[in-house]
PDB file of N, CA and C in Angstrom:
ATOM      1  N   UNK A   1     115.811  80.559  87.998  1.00  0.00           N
ATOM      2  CA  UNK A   1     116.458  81.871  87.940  1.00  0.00           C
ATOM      3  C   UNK A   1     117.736  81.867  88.782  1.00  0.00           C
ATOM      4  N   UNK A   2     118.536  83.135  88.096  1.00  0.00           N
ATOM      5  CA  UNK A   2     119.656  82.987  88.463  1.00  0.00           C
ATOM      6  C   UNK A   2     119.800  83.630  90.525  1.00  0.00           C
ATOM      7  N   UNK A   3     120.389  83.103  91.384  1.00  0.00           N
ATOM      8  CA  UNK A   3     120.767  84.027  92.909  1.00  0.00           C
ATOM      9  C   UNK A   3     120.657  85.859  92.780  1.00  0.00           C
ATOM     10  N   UNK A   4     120.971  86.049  91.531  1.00  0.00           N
ATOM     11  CA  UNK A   4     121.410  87.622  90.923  1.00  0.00           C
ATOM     12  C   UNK A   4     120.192  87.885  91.333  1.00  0.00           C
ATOM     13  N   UNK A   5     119.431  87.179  90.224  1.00  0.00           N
ATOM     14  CA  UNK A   5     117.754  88.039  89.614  1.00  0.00           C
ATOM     15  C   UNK A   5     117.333  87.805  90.682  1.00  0.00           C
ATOM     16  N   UNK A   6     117.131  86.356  91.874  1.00  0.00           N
ATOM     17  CA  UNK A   6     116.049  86.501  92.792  1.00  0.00           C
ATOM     18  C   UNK A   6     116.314  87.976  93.876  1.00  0.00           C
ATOM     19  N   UNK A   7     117.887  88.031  94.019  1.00  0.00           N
ATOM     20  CA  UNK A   7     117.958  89.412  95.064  1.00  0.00           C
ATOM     21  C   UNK A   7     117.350  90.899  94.672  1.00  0.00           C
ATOM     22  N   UNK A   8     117.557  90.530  92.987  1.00  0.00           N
ATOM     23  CA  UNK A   8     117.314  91.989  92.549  1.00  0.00           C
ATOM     24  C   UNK A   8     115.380  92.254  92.664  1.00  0.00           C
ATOM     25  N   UNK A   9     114.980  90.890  92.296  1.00  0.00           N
ATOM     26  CA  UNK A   9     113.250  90.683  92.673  1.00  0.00           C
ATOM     27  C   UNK A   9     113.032  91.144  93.894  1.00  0.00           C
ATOM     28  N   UNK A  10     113.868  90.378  94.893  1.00  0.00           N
ATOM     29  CA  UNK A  10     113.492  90.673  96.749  1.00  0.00           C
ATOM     30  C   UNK A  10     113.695  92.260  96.790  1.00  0.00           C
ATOM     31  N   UNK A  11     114.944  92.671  96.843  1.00  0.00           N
ATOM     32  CA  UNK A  11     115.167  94.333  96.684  1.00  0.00           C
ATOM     33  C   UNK A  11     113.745  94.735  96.548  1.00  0.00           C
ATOM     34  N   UNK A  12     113.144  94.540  94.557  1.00  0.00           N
ATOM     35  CA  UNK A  12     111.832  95.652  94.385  1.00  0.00           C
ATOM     36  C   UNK A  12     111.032  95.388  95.285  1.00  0.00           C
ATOM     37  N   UNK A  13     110.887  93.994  95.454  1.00  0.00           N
ATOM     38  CA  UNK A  13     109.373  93.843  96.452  1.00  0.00           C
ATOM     39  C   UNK A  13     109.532  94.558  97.659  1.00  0.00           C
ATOM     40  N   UNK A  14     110.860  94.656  98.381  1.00  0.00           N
ATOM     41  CA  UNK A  14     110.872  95.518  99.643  1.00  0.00           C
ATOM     42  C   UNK A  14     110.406  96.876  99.407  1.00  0.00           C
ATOM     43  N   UNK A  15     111.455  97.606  98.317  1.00  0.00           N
ATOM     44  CA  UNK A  15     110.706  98.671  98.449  1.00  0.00           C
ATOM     45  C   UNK A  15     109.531  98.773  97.796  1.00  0.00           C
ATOM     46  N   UNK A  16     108.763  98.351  96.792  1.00  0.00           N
ATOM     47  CA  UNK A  16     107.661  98.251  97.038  1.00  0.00           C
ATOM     48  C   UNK A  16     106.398  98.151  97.899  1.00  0.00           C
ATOM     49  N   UNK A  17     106.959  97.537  99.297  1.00  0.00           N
ATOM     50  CA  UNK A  17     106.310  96.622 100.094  1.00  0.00           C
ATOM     51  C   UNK A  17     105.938  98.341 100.868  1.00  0.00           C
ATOM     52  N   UNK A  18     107.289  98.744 101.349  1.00  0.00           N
ATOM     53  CA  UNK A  18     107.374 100.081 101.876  1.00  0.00           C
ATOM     54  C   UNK A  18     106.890 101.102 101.631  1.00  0.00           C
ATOM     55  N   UNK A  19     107.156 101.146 100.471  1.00  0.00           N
ATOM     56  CA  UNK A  19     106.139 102.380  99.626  1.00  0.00           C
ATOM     57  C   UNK A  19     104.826 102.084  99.608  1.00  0.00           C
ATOM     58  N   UNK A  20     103.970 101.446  99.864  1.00  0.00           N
ATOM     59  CA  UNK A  20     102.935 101.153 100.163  1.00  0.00           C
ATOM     60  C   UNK A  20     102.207 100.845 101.421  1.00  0.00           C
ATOM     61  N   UNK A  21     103.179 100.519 102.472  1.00  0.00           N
ATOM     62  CA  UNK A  21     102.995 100.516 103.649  1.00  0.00           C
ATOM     63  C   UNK A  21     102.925 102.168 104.213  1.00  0.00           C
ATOM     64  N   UNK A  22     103.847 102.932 103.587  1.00  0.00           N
ATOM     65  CA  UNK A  22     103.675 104.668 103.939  1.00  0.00           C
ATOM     66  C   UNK A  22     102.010 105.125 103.295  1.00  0.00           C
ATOM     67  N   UNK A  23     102.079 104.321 102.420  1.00  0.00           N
ATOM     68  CA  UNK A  23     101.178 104.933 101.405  1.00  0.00           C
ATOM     69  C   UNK A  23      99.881 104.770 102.481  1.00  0.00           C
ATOM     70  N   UNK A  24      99.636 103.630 102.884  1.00  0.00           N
ATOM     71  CA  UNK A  24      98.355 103.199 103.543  1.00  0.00           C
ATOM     72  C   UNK A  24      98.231 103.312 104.911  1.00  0.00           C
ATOM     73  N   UNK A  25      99.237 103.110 105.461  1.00  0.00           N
ATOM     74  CA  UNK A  25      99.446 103.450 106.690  1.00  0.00           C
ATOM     75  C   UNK A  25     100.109 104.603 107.908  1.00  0.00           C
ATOM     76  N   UNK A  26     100.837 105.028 107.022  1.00  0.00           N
ATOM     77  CA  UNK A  26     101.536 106.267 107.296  1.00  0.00           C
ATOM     78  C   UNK A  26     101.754 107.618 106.244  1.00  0.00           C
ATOM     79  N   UNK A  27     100.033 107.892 105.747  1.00  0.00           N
ATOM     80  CA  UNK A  27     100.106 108.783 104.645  1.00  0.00           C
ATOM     81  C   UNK A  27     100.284 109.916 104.874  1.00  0.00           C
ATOM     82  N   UNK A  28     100.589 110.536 106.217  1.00  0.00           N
ATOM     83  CA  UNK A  28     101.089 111.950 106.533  1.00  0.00           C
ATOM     84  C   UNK A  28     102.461 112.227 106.483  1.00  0.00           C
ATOM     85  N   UNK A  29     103.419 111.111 106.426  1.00  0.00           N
ATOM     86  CA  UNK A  29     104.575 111.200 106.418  1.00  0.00           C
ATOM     87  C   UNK A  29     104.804 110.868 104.929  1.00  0.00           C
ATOM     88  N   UNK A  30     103.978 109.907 104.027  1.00  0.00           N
ATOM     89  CA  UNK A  30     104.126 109.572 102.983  1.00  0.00           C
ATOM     90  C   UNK A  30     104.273 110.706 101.802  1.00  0.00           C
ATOM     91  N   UNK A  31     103.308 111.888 102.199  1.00  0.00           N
ATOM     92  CA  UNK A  31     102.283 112.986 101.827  1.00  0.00           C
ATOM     93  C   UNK A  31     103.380 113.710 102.083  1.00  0.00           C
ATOM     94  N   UNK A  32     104.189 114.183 103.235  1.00  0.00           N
ATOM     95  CA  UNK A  32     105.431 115.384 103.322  1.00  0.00           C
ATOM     96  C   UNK A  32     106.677 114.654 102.651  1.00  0.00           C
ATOM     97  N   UNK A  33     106.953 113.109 102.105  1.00  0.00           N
ATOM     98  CA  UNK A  33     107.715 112.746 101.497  1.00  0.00           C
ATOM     99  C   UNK A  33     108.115 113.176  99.648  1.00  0.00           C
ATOM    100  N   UNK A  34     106.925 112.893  99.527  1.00  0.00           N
ATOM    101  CA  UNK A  34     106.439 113.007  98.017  1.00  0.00           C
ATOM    102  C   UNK A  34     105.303 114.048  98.011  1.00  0.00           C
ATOM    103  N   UNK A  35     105.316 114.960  98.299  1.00  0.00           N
ATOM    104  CA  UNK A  35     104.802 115.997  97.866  1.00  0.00           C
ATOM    105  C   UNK A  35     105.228 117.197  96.870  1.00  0.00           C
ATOM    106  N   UNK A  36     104.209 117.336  96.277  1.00  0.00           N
ATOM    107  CA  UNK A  36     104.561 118.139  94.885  1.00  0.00           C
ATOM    108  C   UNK A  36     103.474 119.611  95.063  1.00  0.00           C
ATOM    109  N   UNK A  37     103.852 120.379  94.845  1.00  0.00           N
ATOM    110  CA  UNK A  37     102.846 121.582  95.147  1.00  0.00           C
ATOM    111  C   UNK A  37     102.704 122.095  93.612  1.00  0.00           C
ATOM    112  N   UNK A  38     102.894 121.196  92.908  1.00  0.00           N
ATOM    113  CA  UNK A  38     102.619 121.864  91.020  1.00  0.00           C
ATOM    114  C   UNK A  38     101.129 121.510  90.482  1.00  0.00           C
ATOM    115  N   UNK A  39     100.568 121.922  89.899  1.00  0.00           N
ATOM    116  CA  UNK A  39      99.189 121.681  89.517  1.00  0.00           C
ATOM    117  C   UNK A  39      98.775 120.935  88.686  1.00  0.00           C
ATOM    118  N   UNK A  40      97.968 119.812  89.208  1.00  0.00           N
ATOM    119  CA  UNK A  40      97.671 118.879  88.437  1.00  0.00           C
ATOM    120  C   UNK A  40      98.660 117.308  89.236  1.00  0.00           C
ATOM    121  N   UNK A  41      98.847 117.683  90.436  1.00  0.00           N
ATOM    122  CA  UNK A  41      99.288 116.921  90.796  1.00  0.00           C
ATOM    123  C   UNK A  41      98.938 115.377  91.564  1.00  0.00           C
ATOM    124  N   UNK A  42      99.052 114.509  91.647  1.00  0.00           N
ATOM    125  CA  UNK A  42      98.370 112.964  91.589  1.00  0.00           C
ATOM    126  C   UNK A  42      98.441 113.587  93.489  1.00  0.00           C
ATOM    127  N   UNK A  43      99.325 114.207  94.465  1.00  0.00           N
ATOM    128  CA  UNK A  43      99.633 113.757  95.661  1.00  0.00           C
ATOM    129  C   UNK A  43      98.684 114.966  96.797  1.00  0.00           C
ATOM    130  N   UNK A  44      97.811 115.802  95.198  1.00  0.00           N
ATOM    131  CA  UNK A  44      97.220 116.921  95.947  1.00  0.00           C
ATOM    132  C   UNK A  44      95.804 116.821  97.198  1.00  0.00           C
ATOM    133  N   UNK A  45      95.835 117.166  98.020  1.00  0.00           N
ATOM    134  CA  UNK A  45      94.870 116.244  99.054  1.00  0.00           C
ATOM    135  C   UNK A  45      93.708 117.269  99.095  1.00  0.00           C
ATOM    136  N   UNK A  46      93.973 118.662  99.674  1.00  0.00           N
ATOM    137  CA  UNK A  46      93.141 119.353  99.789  1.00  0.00           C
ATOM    138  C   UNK A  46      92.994 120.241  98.818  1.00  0.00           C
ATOM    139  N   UNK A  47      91.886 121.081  98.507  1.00  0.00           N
ATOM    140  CA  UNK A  47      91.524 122.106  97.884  1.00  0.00           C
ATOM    141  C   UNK A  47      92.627 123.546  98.201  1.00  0.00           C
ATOM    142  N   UNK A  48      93.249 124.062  96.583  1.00  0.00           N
ATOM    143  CA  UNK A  48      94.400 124.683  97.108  1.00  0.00           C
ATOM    144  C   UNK A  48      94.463 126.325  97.960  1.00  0.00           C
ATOM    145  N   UNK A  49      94.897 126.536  98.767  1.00  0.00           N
ATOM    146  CA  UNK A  49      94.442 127.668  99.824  1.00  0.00           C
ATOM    147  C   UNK A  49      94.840 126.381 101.326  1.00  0.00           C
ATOM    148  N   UNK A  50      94.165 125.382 101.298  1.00  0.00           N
ATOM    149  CA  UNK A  50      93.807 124.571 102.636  1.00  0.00           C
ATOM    150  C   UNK A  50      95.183 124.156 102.722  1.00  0.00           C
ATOM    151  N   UNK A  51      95.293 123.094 104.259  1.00  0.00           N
ATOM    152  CA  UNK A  51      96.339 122.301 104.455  1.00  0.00           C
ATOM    153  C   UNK A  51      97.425 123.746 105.561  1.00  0.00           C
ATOM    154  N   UNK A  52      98.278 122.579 105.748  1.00  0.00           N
ATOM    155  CA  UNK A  52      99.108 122.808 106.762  1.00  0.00           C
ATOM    156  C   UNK A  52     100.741 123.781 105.889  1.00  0.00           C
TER     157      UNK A  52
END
């Protein structure tokens, strides 16, 4: 492969790497990042009424 494609590979894997490191390790900050308050939402944690 071409120098191009391997940087553009390294790039996703970083942020990948990151987005998953918030995800697992820092999911309170991950959680006020990507939070969605619409219904039916993948990022909803508590039962709605609850939470901060």
């Amino acid at each position: 492969m071409s120098k191009k494609r391997w940087m553009v590979l390294a790039a996703w894997l970083v942020i990948l790497a990151l987005f998953f490191y918030l995800f697992f390790f820092q999911s309170d900050l991950f959680y006020r990042l990507f939070h969605y308050s619409g219904a039916g939402s993948p990022f909803v944690v508590t039962p709605s009424g609850g939470g901060d």
